[in-house]
C-alpha atoms as a PDB file:
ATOM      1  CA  UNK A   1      15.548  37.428  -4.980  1.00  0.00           C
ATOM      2  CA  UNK A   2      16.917  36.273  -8.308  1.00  0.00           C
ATOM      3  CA  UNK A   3      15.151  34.889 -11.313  1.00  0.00           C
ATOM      4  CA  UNK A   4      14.268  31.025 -12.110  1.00  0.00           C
ATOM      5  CA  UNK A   5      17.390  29.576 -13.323  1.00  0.00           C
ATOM      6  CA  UNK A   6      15.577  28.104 -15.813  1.00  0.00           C
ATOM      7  CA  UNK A   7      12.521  30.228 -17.352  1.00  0.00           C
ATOM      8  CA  UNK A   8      13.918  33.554 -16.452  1.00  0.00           C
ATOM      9  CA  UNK A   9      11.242  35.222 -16.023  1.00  0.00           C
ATOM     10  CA  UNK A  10       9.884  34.374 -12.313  1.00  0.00           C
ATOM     11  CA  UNK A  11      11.037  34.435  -8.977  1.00  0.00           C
ATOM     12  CA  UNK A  12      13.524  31.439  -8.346  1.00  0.00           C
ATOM     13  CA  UNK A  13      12.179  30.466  -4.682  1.00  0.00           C
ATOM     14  CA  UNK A  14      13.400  26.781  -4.540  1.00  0.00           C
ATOM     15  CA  UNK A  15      16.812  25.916  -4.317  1.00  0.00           C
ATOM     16  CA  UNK A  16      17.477  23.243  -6.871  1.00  0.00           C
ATOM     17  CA  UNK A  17      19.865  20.541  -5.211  1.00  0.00           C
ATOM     18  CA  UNK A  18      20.305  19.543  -8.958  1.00  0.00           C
ATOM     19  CA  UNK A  19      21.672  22.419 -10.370  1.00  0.00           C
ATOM     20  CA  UNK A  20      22.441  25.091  -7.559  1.00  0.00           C
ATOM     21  CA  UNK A  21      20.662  27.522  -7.953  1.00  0.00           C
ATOM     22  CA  UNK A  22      17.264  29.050  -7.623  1.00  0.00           C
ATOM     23  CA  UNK A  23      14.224  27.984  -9.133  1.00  0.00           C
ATOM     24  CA  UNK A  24      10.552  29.011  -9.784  1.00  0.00           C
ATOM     25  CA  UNK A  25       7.926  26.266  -8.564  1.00  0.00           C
ATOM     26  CA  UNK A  26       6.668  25.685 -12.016  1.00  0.00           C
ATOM     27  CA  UNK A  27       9.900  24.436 -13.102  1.00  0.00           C
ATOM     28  CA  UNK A  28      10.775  22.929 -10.258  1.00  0.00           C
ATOM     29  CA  UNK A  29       7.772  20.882 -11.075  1.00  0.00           C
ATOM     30  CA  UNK A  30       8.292  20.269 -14.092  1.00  0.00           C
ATOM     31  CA  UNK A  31      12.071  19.130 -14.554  1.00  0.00           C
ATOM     32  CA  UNK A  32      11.868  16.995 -11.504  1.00  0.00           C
ATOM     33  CA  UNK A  33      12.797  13.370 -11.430  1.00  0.00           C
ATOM     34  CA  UNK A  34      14.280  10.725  -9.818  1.00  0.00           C
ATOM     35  CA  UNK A  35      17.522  10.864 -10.923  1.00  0.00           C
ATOM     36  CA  UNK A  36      18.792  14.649  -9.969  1.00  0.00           C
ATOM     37  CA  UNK A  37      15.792  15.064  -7.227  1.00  0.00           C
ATOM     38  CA  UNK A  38      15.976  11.932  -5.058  1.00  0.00           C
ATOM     39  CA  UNK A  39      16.621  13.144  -1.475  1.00  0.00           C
ATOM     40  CA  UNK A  40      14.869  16.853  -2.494  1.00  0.00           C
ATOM     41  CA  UNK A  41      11.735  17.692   0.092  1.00  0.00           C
ATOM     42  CA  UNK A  42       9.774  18.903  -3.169  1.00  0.00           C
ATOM     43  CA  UNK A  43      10.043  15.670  -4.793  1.00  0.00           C
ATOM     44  CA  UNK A  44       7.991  13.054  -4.048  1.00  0.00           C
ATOM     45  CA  UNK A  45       8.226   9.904  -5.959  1.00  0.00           C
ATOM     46  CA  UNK A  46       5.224   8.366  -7.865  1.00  0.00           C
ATOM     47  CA  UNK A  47       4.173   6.451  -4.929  1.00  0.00           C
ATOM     48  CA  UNK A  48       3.333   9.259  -3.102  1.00  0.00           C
ATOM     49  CA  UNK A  49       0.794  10.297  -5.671  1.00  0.00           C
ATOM     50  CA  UNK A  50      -1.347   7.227  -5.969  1.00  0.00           C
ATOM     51  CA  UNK A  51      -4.724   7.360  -5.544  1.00  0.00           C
ATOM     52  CA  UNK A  52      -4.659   3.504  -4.204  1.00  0.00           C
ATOM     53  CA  UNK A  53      -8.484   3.611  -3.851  1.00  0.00           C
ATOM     54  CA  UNK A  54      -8.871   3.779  -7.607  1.00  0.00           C
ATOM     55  CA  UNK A  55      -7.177   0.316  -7.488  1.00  0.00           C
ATOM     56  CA  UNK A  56      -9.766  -2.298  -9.249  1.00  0.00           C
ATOM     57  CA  UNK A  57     -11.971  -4.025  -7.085  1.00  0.00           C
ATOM     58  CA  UNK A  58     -14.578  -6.323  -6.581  1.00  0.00           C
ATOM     59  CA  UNK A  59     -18.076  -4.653  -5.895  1.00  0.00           C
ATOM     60  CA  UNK A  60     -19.808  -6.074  -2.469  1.00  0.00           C
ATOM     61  CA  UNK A  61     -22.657  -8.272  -4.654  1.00  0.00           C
ATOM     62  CA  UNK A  62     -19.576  -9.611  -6.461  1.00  0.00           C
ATOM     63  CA  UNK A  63     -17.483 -10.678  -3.277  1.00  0.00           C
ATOM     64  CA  UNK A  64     -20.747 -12.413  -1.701  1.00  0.00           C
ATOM     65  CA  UNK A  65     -21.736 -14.600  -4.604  1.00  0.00           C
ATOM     66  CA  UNK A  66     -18.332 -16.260  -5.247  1.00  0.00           C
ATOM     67  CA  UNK A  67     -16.525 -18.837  -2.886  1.00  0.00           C
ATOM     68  CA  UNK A  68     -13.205 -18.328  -5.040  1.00  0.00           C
ATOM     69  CA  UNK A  69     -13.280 -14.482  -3.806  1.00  0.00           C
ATOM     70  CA  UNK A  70     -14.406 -15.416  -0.653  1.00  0.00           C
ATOM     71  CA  UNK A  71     -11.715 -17.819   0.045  1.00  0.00           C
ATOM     72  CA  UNK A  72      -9.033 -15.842  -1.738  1.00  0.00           C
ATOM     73  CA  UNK A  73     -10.413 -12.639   1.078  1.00  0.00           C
ATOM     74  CA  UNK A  74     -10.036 -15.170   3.770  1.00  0.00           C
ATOM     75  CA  UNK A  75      -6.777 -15.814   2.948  1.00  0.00           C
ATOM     76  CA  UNK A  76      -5.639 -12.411   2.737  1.00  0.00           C
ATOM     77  CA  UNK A  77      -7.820 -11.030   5.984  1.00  0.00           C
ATOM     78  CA  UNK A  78      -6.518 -14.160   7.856  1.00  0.00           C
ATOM     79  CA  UNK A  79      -2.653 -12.878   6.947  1.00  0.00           C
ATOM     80  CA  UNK A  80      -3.377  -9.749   8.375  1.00  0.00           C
ATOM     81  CA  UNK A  81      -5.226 -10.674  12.136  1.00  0.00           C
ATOM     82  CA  UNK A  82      -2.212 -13.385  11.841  1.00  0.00           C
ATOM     83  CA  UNK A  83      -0.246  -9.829  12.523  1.00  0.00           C
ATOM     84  CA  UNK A  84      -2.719  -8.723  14.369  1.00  0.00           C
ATOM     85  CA  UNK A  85      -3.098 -11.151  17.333  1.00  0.00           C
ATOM     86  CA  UNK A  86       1.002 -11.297  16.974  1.00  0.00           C
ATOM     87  CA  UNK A  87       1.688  -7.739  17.869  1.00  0.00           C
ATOM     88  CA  UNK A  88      -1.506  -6.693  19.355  1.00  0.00           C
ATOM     89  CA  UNK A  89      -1.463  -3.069  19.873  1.00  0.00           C
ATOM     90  CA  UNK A  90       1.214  -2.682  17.231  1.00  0.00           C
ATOM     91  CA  UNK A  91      -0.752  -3.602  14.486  1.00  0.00           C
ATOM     92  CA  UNK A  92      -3.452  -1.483  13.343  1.00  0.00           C
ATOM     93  CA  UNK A  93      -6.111  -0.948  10.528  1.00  0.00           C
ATOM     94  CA  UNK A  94      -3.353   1.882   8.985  1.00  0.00           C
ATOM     95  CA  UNK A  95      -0.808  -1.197   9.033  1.00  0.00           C
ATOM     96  CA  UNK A  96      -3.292  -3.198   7.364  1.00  0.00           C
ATOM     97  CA  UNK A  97      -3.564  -0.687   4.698  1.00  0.00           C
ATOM     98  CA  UNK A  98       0.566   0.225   4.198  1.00  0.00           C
ATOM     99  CA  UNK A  99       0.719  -3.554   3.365  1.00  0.00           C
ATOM    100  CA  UNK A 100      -1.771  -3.759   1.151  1.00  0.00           C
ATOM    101  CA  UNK A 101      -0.691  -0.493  -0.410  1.00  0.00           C
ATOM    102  CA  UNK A 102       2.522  -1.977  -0.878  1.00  0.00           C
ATOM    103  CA  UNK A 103       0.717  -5.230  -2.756  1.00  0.00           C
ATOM    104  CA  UNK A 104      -0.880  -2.821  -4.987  1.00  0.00           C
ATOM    105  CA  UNK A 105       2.888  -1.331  -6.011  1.00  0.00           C
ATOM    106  CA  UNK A 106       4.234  -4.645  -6.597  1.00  0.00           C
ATOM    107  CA  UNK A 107       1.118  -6.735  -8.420  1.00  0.00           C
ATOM    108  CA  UNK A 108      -1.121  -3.645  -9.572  1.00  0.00           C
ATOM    109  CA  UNK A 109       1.656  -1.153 -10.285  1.00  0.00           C
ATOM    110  CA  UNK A 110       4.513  -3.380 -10.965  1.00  0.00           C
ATOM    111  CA  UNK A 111       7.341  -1.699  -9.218  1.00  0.00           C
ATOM    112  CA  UNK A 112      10.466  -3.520  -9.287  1.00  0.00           C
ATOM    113  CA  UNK A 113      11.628  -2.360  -5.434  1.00  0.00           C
ATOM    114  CA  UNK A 114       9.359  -1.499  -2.433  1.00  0.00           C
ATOM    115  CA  UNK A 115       9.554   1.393  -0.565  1.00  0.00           C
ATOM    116  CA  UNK A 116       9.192   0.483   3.111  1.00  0.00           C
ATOM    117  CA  UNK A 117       9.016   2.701   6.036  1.00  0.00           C
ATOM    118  CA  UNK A 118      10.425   0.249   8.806  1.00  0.00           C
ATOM    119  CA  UNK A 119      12.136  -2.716   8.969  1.00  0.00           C
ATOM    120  CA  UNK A 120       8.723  -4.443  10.478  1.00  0.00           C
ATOM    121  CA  UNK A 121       6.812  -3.566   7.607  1.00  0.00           C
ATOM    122  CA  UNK A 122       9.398  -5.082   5.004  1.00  0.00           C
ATOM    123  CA  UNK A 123       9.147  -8.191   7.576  1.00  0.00           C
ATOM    124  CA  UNK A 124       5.167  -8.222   7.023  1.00  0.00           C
ATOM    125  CA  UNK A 125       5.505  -7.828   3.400  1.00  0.00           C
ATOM    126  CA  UNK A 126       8.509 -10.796   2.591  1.00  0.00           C
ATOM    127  CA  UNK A 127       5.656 -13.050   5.099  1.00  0.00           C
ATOM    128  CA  UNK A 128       2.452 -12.186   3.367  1.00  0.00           C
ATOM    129  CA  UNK A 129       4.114 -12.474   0.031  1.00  0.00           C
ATOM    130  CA  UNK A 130       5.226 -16.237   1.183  1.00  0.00           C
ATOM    131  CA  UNK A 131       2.002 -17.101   2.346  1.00  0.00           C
ATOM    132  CA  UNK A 132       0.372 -15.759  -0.882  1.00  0.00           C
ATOM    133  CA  UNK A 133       2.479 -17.192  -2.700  1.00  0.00           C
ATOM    134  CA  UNK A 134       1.974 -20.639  -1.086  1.00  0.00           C
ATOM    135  CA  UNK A 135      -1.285 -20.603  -0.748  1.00  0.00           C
ATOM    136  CA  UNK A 136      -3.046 -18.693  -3.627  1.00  0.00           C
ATOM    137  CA  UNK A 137      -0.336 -19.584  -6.252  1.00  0.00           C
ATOM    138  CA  UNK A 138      -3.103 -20.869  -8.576  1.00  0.00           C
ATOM    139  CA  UNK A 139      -4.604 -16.933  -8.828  1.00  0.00           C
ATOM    140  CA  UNK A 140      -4.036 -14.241 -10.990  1.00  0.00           C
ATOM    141  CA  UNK A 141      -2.172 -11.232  -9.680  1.00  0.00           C
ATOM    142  CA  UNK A 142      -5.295  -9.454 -11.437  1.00  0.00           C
ATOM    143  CA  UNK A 143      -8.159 -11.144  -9.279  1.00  0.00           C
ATOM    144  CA  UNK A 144      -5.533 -11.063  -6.695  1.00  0.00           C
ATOM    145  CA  UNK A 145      -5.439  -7.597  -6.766  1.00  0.00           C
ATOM    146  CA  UNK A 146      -9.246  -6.924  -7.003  1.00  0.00           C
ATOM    147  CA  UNK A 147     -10.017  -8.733  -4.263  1.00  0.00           C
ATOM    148  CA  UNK A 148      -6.955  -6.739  -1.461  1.00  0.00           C
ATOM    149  CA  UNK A 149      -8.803  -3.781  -3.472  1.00  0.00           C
ATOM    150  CA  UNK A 150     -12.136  -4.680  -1.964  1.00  0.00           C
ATOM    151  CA  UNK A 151     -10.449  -5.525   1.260  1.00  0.00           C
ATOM    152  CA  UNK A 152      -8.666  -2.342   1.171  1.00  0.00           C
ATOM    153  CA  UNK A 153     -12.217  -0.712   0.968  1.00  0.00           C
ATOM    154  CA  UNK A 154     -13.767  -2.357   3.577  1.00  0.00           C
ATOM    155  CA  UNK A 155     -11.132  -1.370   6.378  1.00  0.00           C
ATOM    156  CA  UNK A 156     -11.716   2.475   5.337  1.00  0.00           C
ATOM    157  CA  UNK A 157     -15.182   1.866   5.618  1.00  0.00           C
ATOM    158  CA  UNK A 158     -15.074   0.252   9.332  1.00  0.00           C
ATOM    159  CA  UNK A 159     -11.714   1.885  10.409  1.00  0.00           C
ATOM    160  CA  UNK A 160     -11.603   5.259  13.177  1.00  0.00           C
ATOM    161  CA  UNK A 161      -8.148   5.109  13.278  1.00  0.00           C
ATOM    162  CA  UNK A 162      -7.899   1.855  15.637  1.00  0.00           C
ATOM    163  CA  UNK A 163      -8.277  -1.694  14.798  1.00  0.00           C
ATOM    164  CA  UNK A 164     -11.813  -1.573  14.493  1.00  0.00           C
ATOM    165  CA  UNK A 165     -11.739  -3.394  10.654  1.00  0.00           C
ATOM    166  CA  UNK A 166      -9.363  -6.362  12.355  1.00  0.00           C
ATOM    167  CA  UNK A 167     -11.356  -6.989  15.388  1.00  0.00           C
ATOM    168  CA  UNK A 168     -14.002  -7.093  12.949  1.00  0.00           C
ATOM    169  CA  UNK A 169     -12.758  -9.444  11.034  1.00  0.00           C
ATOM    170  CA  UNK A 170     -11.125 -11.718  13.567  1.00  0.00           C
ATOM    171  CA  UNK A 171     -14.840 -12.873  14.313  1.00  0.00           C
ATOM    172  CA  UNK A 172     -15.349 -13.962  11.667  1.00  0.00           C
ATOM    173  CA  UNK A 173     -11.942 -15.374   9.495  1.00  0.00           C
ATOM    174  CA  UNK A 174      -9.662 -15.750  12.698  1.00  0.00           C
ATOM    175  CA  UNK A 175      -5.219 -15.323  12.197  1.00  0.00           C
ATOM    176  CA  UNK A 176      -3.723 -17.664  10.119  1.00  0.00           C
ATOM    177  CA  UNK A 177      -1.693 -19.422  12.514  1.00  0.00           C
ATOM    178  CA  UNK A 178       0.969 -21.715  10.009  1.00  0.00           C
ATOM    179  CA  UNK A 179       0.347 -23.255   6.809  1.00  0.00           C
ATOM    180  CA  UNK A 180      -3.544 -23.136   5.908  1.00  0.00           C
ATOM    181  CA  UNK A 181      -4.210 -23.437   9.416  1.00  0.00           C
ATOM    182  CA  UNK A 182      -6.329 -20.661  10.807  1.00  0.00           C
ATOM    183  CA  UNK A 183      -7.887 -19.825  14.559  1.00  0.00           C
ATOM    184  CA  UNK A 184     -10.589 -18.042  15.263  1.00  0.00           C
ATOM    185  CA  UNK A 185     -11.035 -15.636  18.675  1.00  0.00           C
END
């Protein structure tokens, strides 16, 4: 096997789509990004490494003593049974999380564009944007942000893989049905 193209001195096990040749995994780690390594099944882009449960949130204590978090939660859990009682068994507590994953990238994180991985998703997304931007256009992205962080929490707390968190929370917030209009089951 031939030496790393670029320290010379290890084994060059990756082939480097960038360059063409062979490449130790210490410098394949190291010179990667986006630019020469898109497409490459070693690189990963920076959403794949976010730890999204280090996101800021709103402790439980917090969340119960204040209507504005409470009502800014309802909004947000009412979005997602909306989904929910729309697809049914389509639409589970891991969906519930990808779209608030992808809230995090665009308010928390700031990224410009959105990786989604099906055409649903983006759907999702472009409709719980509207409706937060409708309805909670008076809050900051920042308390926004803590409080899908606190939601986020709660759904791995309850989840086992179903929809445990949304049947959970259907009892109690219902799916937001059209414009501030919510039912609940």
């Amino acid at each position: 096997m031939a030496k790393c193209s670029i320290c010379n001195s290890r084994k060059g096990k990756r082939k480097c789509m960038a360059d063409d040749s062979f490449v130790c995994s210490l410098c394949c780690g190291q010179s990667r990004n986006p630019d020469k390594c898109t497409g490459c099944s070693f690189y990963k882009g920076v959403s794949h490494n976010r730890n999204y449960r280090k996101v800021p949130f709103y402790g439980i204590p917090q969340m119960s003593d204040s209507m504005v978090l409470q009502d800014i939660s309802n909004v947000i859990e009412s979005i997602l049974c909306g989904f929910d009682t729309e697809v049914e068994k389509d639409f589970t507590d891991k969906t519930a999380l990808q779209l608030l994953e992808l809230a995090f990238d665009k308010y928390h994180f700031k990224d410009s564009e959105l990786a989604f991985s099906n055409s649903t998703l983006k759907i999702q997304f472009e409709r719980m944007s509207q409706i937060i931007e409708q309805d909670l256009s008076d809050t900051s992205k920042e308390q926004l942000t803590k409080v899908m962080a606190s939601i986020y929490r709660s759904i791995h707390r309850r989840t086992n893989g179903g929809s445990e968190y949304l049947s959970f929370a259907q009892q109690y917030v219902g799916a937001r049905v059209g414009p501030g209009v919510r039912v609940l089951s």
